[in-house]
Structures are given as C-alpha cells and as structure tokens.
N, C-alpha and C. Protein backbone atom coordinates (compact mmCIF):
# COMPACT_ATOMS: atom_id res chain seq x y z
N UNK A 1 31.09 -48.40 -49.48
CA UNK A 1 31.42 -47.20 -50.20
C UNK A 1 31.63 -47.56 -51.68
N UNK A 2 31.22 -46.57 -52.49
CA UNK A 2 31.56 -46.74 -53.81
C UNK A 2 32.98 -46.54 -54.49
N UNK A 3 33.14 -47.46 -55.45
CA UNK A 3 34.66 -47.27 -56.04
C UNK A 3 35.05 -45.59 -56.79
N UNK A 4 33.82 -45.51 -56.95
CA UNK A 4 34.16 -43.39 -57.41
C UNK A 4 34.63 -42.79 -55.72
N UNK A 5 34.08 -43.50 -55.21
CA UNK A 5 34.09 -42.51 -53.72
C UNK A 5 35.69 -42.88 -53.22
N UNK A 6 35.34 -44.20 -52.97
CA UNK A 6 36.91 -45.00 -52.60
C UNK A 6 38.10 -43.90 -53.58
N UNK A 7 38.08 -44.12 -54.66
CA UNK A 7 39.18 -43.54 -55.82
C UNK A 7 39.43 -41.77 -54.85
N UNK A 8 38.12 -41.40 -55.20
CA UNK A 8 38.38 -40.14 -54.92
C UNK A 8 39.12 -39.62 -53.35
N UNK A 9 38.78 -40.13 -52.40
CA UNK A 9 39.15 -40.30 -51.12
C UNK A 9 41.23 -40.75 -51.15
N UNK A 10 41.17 -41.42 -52.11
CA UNK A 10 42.34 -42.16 -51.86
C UNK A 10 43.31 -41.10 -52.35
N UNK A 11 42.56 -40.36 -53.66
CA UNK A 11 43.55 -39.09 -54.30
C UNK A 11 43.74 -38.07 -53.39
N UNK A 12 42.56 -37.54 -52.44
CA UNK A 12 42.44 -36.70 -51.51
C UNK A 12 43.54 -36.78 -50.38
N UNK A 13 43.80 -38.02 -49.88
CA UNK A 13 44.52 -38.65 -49.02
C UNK A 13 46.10 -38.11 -49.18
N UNK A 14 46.50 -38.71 -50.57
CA UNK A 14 47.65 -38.65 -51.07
C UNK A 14 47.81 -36.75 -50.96
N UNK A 15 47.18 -36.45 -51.61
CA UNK A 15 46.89 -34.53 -51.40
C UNK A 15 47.60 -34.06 -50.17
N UNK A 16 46.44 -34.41 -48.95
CA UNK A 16 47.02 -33.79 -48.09
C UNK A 16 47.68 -34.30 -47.11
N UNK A 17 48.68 -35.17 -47.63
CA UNK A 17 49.84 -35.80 -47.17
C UNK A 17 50.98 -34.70 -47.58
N UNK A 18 50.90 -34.61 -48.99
CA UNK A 18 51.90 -33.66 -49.79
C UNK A 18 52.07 -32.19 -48.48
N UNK A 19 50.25 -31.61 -48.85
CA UNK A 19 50.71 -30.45 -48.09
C UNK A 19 50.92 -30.51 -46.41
N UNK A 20 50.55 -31.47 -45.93
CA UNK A 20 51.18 -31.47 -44.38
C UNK A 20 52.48 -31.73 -44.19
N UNK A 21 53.35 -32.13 -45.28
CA UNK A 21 55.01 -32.05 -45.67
C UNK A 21 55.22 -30.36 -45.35
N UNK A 22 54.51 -29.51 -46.31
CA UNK A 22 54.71 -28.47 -46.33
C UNK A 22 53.98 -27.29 -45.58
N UNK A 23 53.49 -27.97 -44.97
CA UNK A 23 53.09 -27.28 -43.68
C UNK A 23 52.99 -25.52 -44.14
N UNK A 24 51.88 -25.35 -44.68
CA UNK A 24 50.82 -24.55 -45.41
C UNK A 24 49.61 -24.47 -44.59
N UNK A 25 48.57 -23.32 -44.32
CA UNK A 25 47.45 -23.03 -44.96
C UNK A 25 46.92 -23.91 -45.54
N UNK A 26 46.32 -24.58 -45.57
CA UNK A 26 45.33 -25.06 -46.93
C UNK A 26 43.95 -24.89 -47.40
N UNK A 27 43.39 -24.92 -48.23
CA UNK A 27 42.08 -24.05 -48.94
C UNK A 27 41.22 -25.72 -49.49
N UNK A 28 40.70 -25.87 -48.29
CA UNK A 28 39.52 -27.63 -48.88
C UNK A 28 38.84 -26.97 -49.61
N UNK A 29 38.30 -27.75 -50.35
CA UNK A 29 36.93 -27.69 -50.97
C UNK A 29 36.00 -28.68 -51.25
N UNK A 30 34.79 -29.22 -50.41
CA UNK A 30 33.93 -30.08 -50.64
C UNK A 30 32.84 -29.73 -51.19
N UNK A 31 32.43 -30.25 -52.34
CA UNK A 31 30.97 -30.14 -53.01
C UNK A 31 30.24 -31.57 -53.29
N UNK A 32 28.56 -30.87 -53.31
CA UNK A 32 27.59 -31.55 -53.16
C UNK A 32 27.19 -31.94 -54.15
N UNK A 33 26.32 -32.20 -54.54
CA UNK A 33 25.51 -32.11 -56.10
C UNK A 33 24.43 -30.54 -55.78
N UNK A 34 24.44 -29.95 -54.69
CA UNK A 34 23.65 -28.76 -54.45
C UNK A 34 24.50 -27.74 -53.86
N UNK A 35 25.35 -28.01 -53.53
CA UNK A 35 26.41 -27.03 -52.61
C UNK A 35 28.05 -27.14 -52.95
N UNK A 36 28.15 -26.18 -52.65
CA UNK A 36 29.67 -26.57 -52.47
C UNK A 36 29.92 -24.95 -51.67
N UNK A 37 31.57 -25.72 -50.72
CA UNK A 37 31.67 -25.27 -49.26
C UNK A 37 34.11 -25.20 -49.49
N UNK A 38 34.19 -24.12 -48.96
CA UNK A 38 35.66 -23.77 -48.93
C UNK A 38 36.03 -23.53 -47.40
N UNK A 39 37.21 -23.90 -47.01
CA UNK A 39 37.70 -23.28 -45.50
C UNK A 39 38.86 -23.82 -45.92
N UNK A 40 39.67 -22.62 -45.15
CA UNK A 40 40.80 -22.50 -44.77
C UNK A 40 40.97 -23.00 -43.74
N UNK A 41 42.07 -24.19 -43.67
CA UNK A 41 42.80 -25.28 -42.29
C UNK A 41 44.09 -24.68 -42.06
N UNK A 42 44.43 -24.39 -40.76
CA UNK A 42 45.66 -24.37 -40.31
C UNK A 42 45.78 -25.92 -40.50
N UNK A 43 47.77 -25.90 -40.54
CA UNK A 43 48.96 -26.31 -41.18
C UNK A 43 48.32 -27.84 -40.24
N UNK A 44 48.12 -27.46 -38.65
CA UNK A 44 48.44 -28.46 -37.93
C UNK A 44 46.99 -29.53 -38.37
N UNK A 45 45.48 -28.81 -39.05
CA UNK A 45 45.08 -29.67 -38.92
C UNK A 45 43.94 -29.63 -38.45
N UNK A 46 43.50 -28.59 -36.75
CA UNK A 46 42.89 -28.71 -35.89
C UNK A 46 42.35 -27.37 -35.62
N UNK A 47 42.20 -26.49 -36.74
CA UNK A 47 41.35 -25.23 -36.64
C UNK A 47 41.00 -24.73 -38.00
N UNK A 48 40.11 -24.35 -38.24
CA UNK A 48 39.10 -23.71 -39.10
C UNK A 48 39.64 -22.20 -38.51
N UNK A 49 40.18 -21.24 -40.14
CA UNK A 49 40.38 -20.44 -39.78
C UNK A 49 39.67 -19.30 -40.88
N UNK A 50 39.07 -19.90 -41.89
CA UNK A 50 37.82 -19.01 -42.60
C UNK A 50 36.56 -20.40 -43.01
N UNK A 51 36.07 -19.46 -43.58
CA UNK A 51 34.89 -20.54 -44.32
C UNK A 51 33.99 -20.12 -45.19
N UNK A 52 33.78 -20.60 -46.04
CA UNK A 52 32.40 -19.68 -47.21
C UNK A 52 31.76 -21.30 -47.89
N UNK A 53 30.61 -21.01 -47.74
CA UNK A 53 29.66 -22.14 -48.48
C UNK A 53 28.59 -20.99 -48.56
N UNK A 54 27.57 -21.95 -50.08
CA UNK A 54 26.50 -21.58 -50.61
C UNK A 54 25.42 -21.80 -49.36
N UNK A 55 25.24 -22.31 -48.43
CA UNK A 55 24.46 -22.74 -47.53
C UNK A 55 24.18 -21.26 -46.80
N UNK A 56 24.84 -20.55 -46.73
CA UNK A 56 24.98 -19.11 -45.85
C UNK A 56 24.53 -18.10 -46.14
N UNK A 57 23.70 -17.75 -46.20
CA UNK A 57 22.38 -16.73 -46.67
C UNK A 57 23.08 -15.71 -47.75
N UNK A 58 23.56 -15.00 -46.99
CA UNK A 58 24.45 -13.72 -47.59
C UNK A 58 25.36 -14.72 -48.95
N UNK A 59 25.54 -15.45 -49.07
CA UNK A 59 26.64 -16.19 -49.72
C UNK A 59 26.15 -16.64 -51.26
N UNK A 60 24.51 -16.57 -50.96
CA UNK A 60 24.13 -17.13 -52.53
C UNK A 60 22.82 -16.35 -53.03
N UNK A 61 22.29 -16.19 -54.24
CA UNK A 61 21.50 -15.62 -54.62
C UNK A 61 20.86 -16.49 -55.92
N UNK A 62 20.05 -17.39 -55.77
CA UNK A 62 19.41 -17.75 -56.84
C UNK A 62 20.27 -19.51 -56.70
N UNK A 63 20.74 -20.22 -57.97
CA UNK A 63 20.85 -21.57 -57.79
C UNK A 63 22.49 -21.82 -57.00
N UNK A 64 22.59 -22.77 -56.53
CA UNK A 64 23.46 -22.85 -55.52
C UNK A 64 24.54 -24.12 -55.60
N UNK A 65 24.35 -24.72 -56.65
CA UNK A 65 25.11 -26.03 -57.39
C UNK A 65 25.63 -25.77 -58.99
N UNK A 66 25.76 -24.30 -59.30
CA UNK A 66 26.20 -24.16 -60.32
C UNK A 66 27.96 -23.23 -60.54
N UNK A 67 28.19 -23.15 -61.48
CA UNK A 67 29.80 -22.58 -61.77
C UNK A 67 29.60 -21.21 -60.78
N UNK A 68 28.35 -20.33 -61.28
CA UNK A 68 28.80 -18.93 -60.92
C UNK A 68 28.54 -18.78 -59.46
N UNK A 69 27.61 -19.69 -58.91
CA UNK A 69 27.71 -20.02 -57.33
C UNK A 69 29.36 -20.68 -56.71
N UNK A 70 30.01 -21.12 -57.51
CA UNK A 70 31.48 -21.46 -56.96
C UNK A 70 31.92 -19.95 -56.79
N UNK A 71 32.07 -19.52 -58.29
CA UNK A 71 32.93 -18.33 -58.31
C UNK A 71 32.43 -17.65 -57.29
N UNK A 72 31.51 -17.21 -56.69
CA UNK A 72 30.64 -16.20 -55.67
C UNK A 72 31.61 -16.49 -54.27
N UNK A 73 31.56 -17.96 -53.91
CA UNK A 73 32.04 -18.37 -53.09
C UNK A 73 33.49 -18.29 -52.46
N UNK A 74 34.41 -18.37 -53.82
CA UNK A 74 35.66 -18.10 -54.27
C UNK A 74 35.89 -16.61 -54.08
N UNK A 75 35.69 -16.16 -54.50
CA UNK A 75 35.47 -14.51 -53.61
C UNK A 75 35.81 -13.97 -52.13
N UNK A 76 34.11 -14.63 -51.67
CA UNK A 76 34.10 -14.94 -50.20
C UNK A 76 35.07 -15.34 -49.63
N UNK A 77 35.73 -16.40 -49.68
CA UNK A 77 36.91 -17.22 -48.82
C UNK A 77 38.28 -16.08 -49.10
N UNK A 78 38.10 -15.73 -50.50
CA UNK A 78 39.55 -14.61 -50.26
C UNK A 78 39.28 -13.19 -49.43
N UNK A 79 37.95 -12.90 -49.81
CA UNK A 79 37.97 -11.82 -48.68
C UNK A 79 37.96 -12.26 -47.35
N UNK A 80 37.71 -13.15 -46.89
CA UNK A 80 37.45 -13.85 -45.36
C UNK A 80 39.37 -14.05 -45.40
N UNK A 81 39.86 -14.60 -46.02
CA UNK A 81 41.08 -14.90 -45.67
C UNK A 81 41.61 -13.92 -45.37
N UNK A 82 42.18 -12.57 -46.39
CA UNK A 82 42.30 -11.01 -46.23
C UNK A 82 42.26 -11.16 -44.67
N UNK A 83 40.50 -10.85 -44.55
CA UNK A 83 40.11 -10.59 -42.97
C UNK A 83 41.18 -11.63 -41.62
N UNK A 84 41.76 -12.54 -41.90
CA UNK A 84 42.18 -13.19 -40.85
C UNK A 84 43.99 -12.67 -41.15
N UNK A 85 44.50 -12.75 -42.55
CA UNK A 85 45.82 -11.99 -42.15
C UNK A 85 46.41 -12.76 -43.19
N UNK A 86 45.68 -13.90 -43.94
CA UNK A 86 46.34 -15.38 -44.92
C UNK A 86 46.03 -14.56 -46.39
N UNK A 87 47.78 -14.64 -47.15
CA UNK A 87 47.63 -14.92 -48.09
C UNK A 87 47.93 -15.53 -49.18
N UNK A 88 48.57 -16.82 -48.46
CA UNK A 88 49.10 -18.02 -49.27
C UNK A 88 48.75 -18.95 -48.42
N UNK A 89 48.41 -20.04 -49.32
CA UNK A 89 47.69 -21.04 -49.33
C UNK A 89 48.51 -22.48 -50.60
N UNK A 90 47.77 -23.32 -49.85
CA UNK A 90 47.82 -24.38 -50.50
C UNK A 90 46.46 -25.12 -51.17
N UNK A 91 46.07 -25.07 -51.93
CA UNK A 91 45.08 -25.66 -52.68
C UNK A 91 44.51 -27.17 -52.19
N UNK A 92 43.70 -27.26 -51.54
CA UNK A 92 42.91 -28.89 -51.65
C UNK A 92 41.89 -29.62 -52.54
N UNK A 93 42.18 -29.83 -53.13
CA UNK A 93 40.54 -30.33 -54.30
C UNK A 93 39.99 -31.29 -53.55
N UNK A 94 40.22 -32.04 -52.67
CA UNK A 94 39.61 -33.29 -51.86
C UNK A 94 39.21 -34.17 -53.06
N UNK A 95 40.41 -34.79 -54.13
CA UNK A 95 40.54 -35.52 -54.91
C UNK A 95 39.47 -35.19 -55.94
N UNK A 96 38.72 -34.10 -56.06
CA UNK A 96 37.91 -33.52 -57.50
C UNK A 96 38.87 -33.27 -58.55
N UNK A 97 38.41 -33.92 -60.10
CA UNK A 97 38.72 -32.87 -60.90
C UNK A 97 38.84 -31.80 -61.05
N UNK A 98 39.99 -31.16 -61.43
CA UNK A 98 40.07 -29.45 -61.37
C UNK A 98 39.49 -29.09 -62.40
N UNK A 99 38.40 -28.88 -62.36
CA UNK A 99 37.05 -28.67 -63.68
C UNK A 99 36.21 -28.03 -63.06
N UNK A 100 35.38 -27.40 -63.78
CA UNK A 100 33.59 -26.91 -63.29
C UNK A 100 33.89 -26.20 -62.52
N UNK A 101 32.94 -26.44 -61.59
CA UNK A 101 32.71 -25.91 -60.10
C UNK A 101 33.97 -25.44 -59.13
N UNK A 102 34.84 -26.70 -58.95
CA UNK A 102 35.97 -26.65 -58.47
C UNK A 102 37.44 -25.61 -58.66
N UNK A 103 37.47 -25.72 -60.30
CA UNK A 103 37.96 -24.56 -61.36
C UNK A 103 37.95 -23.20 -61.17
N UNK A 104 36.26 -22.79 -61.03
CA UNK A 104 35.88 -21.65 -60.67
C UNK A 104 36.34 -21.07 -59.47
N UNK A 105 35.97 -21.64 -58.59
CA UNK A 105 36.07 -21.61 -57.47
C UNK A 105 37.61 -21.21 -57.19
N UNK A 106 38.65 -21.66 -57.65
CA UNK A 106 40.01 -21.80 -57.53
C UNK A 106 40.19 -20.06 -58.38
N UNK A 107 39.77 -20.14 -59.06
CA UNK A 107 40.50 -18.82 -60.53
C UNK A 107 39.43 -17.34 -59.59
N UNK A 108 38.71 -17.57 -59.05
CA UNK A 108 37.98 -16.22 -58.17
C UNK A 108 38.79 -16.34 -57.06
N UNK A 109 39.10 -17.33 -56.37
CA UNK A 109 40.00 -16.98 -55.10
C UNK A 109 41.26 -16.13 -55.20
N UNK A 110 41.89 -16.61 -56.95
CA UNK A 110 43.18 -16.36 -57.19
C UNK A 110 42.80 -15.10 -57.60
N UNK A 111 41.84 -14.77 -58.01
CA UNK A 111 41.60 -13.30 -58.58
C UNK A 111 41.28 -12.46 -57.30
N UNK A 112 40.87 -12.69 -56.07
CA UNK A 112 40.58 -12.15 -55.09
C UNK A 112 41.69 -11.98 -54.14
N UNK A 113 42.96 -12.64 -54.52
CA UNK A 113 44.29 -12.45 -53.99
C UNK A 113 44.52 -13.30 -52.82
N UNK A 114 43.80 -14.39 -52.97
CA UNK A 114 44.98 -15.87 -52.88
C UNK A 114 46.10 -16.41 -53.50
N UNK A 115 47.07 -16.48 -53.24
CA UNK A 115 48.09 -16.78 -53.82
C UNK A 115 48.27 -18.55 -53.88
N UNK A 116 48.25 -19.47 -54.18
CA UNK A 116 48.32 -20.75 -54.55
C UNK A 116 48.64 -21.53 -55.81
C-alpha cells in the first residue's frame, strides 16, 4: 500500500473511533477519481441505512467525478435520509481533505437538512 493511502486510512481510523464513542449515525464518504459514493451507517456498524453514489442512473447526468456531481449526490443522501426517519448525523470523510468534492458534498447535505 501506498504511504498517501496508509496516511489516509490511518486518519480515517482515528475518525471513526471518535464517532463510535458517540454512537451516532454516521454519513461515509468514499471517492474515486470517477465516482464518489455516501451512506448512512448505523451507530453499531453493521447496516447500511441510506445510500447515494454517482454510479446510479437516476443519480447523475453528464460527468460523474466532478464538484457539482458531489453536490447532486449530497442532496440525494439527505432526501434518502428524510425517507428513513435520520436527521443527525455524524460526518465521515474516510480521512479526505474537507475540500472539493468532499466539501460539496457535505454543504448540499447540510442544505438538504442534515444536521452535522
């Protein structure tokens, strides 16, 4: 594995250590260099309780690795959350900079009425 990967993994780690203290909701977010993908984890760990990625027909329109494809996405996951009954959350970056893609993604959820 690479030392960007190693680093990043290790910040991720530390992350959701914090929020399994606090036993939250939490809102992952993994991206690709072509995708990027959000779900909501129960507290314990062991269920997927929304999900929105660019991969999902309805979900993208045109390029699919850029800012306004996050924000699109960011949307999605708050209305999907709505739909299940969640509206606080805990934030996961899976050790990303909170920049770009990731950024977006975060400020449309919060605008879509995630609370985090």
């Amino acid at each position: 594995m690479s030392a960007k990967r190693t680093a990043r993994l290790r910040r991720a780690k530390r992350t959701r250590a914090k929020i399994g203290e606090l036993r939250m909701n939490r809102l992952c977010v993994y991206r690709s260099p072509r995708h990027i993908y959000a779900q909501i984890i129960s507290p314990t760990g062991n269920q997927v309780l929304a999900s929105a990625s660019t991969v999902e027909k309805e979900a993208h329109s045109g390029a699919t690795g850029n800012i306004a494809a996050a924000g699109a996405i960011g949307k999605l996951i708050a209305e999907r959350a709505k739909q299940v009954g969640i509206e606080e959350v805990a934030f996961d970056r899976s050790g990303y900079a909170y920049h770009g893609r990731v950024k977006a993604l975060a400020e449309a959820a919060r605008e879509g009425g995630l609370k985090f």
